[in-house]
N, C-alpha and C. Protein backbone atom coordinates (compact mmCIF):
# COMPACT_ATOMS: atom_id res chain seq x y z
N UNK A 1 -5.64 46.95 25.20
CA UNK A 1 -4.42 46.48 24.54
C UNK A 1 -4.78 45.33 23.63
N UNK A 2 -4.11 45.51 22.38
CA UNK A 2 -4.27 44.14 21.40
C UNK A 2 -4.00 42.92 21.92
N UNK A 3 -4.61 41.81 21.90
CA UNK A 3 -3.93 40.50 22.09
C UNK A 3 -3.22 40.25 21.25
N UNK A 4 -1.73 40.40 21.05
CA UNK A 4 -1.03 39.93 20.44
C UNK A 4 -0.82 38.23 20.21
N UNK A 5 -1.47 37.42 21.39
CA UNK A 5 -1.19 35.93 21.30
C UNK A 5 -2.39 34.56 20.30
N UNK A 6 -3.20 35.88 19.47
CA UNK A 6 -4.26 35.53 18.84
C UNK A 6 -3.73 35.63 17.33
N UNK A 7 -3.65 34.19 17.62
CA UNK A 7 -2.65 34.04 15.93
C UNK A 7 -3.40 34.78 14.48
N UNK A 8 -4.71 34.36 14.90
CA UNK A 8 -5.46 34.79 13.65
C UNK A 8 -5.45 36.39 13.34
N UNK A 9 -4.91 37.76 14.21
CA UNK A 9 -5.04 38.54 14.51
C UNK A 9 -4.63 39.51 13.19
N UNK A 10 -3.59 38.86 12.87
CA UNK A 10 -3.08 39.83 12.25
C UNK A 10 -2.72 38.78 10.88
N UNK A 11 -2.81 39.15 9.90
CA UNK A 11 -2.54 38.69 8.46
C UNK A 11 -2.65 40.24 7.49
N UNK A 12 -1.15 40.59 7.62
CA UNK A 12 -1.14 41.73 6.71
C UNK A 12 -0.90 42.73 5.68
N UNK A 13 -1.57 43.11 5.39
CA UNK A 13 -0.61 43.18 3.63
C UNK A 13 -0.92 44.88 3.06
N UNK A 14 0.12 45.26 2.77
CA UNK A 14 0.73 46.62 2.47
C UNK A 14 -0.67 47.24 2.12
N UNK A 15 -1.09 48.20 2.87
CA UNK A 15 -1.82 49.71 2.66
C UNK A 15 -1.71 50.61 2.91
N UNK A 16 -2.21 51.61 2.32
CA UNK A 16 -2.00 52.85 2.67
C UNK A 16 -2.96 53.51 3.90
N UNK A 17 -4.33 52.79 4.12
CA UNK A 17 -5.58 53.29 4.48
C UNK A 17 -4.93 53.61 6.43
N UNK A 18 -4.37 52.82 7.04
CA UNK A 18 -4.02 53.27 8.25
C UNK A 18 -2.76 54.19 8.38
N UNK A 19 -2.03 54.68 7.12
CA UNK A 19 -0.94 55.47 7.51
C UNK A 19 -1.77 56.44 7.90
N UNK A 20 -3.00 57.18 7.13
CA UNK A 20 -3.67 58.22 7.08
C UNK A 20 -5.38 58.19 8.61
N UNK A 21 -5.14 56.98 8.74
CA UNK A 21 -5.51 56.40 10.25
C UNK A 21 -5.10 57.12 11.57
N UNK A 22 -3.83 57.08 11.56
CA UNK A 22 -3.02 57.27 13.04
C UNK A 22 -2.28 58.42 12.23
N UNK A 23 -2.08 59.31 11.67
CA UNK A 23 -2.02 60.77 11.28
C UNK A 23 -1.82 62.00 12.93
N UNK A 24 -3.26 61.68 13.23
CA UNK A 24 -3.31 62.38 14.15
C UNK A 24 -2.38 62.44 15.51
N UNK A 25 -1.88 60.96 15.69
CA UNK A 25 -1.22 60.34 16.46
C UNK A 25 0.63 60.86 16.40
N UNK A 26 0.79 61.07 15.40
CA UNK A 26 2.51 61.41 15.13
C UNK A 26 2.64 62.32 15.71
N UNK A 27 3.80 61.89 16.51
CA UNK A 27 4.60 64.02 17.21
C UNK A 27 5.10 64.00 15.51
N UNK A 28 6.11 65.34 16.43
CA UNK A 28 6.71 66.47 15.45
C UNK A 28 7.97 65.57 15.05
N UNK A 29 8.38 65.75 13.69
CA UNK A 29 9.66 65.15 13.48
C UNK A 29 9.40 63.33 12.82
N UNK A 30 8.06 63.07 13.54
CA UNK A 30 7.40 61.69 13.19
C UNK A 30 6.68 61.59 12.22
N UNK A 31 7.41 60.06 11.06
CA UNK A 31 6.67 60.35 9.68
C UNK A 31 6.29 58.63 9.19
N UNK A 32 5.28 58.48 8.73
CA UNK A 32 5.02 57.13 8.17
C UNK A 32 6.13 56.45 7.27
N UNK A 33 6.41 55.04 7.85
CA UNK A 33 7.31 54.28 7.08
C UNK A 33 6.70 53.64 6.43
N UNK A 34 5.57 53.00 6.40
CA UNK A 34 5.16 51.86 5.76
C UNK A 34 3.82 51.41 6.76
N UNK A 35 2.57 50.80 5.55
CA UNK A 35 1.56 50.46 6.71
C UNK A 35 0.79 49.37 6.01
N UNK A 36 0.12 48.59 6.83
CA UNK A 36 -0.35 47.62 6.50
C UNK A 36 -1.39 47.15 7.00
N UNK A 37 -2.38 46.32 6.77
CA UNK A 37 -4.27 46.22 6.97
C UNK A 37 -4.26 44.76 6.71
N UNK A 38 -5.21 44.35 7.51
CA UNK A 38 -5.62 42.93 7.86
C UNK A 38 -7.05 43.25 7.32
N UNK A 39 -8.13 42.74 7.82
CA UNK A 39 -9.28 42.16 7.34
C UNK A 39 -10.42 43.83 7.83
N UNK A 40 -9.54 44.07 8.90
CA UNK A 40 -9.95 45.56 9.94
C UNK A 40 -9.15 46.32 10.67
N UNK A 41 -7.85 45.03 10.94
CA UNK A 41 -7.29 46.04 12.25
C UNK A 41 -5.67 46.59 10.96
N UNK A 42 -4.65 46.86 11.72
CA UNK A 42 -4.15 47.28 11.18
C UNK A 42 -2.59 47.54 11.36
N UNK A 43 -1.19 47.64 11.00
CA UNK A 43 0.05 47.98 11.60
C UNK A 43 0.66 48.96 11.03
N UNK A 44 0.94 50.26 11.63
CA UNK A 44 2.09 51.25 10.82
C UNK A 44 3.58 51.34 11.73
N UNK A 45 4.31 51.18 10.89
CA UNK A 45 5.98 51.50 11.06
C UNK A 45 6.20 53.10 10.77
N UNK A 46 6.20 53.75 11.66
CA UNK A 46 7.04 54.92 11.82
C UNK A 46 8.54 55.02 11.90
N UNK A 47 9.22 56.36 11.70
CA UNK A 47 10.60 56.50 12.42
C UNK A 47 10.70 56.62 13.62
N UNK A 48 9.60 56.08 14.07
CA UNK A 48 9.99 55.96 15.80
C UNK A 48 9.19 55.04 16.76
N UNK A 49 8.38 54.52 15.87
CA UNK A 49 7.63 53.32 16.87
C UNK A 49 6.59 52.53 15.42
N UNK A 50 6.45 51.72 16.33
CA UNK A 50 5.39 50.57 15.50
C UNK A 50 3.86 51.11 15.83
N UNK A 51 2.62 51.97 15.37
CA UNK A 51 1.43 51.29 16.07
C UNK A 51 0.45 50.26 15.27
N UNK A 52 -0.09 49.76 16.36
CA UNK A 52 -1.22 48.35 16.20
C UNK A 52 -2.14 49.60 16.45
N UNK A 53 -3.15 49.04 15.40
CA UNK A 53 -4.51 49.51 15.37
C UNK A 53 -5.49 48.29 15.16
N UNK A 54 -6.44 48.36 16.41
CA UNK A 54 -7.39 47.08 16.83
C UNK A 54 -8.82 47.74 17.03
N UNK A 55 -9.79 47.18 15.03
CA UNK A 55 -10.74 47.63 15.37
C UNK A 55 -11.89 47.24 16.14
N UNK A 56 -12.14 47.26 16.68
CA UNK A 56 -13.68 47.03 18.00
C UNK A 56 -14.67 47.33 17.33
N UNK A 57 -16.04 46.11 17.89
CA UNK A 57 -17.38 46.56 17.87
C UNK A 57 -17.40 46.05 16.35
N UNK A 58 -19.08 45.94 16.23
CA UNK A 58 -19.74 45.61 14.70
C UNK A 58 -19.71 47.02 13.94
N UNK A 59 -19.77 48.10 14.51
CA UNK A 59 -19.48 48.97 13.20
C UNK A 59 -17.76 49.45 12.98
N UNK A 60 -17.50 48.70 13.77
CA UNK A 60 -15.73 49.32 13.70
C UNK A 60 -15.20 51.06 14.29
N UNK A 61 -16.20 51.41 14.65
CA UNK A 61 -16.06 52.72 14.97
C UNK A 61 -15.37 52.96 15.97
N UNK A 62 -15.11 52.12 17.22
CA UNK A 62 -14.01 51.95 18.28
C UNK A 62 -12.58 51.22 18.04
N UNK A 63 -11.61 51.98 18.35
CA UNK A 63 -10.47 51.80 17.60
C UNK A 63 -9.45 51.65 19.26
N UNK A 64 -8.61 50.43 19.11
CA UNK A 64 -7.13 50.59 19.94
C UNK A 64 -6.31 50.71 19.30
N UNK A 65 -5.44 51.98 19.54
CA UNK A 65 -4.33 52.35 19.28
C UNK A 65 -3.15 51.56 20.31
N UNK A 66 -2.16 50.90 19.87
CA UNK A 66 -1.27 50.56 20.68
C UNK A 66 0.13 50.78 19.75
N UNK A 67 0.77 51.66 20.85
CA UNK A 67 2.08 52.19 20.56
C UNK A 67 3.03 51.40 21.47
N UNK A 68 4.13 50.85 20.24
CA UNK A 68 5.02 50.35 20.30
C UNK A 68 6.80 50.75 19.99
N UNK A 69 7.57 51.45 21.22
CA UNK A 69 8.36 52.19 20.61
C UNK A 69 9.79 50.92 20.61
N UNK A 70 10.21 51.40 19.07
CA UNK A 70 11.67 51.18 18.88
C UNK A 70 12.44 50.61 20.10
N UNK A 71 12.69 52.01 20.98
CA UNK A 71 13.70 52.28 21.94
C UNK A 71 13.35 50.70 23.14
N UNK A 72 12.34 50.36 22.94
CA UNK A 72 11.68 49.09 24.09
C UNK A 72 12.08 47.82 23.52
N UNK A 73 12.98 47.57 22.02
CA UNK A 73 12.85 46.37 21.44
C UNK A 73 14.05 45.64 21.79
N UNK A 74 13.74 44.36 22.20
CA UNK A 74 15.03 44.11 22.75
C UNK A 74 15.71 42.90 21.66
N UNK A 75 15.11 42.17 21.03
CA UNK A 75 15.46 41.20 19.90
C UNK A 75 13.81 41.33 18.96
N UNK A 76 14.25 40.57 17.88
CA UNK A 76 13.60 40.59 16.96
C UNK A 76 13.85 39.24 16.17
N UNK A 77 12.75 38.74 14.93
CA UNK A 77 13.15 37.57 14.49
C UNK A 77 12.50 37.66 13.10
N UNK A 78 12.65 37.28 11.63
CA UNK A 78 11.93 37.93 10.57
C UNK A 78 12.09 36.45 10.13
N UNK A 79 10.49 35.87 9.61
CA UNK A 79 10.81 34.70 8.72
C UNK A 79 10.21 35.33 6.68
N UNK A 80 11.40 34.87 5.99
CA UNK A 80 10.52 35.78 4.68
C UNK A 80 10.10 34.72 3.93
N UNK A 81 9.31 34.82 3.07
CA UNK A 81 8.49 34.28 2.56
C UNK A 81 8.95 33.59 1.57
N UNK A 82 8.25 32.21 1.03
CA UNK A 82 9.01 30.60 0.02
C UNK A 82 8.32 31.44 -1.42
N UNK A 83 9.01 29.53 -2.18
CA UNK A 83 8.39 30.04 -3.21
C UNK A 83 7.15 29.37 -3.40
N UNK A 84 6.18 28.58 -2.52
CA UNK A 84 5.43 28.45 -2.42
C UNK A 84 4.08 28.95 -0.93
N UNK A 85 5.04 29.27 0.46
CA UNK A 85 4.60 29.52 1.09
C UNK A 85 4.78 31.14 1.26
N UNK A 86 3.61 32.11 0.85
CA UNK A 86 4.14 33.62 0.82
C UNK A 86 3.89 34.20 1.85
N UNK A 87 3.47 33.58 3.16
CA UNK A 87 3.69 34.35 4.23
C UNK A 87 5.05 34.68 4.85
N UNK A 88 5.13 36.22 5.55
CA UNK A 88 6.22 35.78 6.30
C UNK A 88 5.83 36.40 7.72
N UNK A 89 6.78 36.73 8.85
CA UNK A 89 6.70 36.80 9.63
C UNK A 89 7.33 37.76 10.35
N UNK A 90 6.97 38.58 11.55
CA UNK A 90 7.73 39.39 12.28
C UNK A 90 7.42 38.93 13.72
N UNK A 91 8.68 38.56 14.82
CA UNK A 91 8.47 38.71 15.96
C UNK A 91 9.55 39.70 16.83
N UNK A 92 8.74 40.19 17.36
CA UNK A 92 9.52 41.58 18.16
C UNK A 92 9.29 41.15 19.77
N UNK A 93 10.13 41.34 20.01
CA UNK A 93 10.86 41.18 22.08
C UNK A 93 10.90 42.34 22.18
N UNK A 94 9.87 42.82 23.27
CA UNK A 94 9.80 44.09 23.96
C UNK A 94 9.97 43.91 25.22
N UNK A 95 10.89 44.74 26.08
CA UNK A 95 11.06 44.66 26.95
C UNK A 95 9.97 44.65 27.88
N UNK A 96 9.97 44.17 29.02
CA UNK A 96 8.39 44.31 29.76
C UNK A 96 6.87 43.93 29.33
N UNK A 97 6.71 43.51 28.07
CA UNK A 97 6.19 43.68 27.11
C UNK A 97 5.75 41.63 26.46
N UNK A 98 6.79 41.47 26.12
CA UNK A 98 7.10 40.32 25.64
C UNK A 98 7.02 39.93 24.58
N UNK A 99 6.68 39.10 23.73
CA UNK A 99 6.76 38.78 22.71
C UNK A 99 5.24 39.30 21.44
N UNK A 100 5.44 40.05 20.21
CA UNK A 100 4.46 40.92 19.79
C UNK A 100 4.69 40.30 18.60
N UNK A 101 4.11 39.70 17.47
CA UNK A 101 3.71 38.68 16.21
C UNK A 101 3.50 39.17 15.04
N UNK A 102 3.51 39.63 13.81
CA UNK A 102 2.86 40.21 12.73
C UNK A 102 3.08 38.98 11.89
N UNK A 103 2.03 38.58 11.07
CA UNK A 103 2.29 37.31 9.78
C UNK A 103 1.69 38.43 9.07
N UNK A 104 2.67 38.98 7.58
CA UNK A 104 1.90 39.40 6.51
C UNK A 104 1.91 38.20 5.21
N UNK A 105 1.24 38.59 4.51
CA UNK A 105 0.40 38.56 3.45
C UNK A 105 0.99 38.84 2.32
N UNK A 106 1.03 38.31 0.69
CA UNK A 106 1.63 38.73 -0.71
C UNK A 106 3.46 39.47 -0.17
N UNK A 107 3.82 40.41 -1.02
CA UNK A 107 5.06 41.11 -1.17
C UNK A 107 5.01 42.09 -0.30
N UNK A 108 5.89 41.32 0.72
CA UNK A 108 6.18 41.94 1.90
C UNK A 108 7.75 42.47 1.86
N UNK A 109 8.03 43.86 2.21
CA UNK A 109 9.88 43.55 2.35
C UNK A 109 9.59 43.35 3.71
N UNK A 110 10.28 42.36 4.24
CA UNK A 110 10.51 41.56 5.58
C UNK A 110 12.15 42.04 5.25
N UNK A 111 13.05 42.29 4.44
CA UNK A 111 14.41 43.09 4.57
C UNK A 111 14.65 44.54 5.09
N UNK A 112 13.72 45.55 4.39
CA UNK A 112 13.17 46.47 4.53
C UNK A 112 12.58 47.09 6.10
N UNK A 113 11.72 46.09 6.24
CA UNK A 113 11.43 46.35 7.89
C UNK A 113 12.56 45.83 8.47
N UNK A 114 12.68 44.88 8.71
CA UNK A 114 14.61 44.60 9.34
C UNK A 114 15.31 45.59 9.44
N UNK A 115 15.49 46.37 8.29
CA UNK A 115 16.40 47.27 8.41
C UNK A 115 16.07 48.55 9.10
N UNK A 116 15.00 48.98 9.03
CA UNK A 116 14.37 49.59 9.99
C UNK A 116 14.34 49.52 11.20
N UNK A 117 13.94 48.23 11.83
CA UNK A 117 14.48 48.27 13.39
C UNK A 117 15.54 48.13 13.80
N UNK A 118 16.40 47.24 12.63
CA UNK A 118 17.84 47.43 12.99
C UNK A 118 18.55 48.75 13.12
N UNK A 119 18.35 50.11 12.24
CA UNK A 119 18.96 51.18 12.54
C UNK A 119 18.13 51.71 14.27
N UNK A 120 17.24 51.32 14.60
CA UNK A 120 16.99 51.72 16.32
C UNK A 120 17.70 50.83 17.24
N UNK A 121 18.25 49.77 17.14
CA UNK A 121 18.71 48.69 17.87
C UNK A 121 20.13 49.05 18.09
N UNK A 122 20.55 49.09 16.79
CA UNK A 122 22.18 48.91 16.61
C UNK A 122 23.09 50.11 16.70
């Protein structure tokens, strides 16, 4: 499982390279929302769950997949980005789970994803 409590973990900013990552991973009916890449590891938003991808090892060739569904989220918190400070922020309350972190990077919709977990919540 990712350490989510490792601040440095995640800094991330819109790619395409892990939608086509975790491919293999989607049921039926399940389609990429949006994905995003840190330095190695990685986050995709589906229509039905979040996964963290945590690459391992010096050649990167060992990969954690951690699936994060919707249906488990119990609050959420979005900070968006200044006009000088362009990070922003995602924290997600999972039930059992606890508290799970994303800081991205440049032009983020931090509205966009909001609205996204908000149609599973609400």
């Amino acid at each position: 499982m990712i350490d989510f409590n490792n601040k440095g973990f995640f800094k991330l900013k819109q790619n395409e390279e892990y939608a086509e990552r975790v491919s293999a991973l989607l049921l039926e009916g399940e389609h990429v929302i949006d994905s995003y890449k840190s330095m190695r590891d990685g986050v995709v938003f589906t229509n039905k769950r979040i996964i963290a991808v945590n690459v391992q090892g010096l050649t990167g060739s060992k990969k954690d997949f951690t699936s994060l569904p919707y249906k488990n989220i119990v609050a959420y918190s979005v900070e968006t980005s200044g006009t000088f400070d362009l990070d922003s922020e995602l924290e997600i309350y999972f039930s059992s789970l606890g508290k799970v972190k994303f800081e991205f990077t440049g032009r983020t919709s931090m509205v966009e994803i909001s609205k996204l977990i908000s149609q599973h919540l609400l």
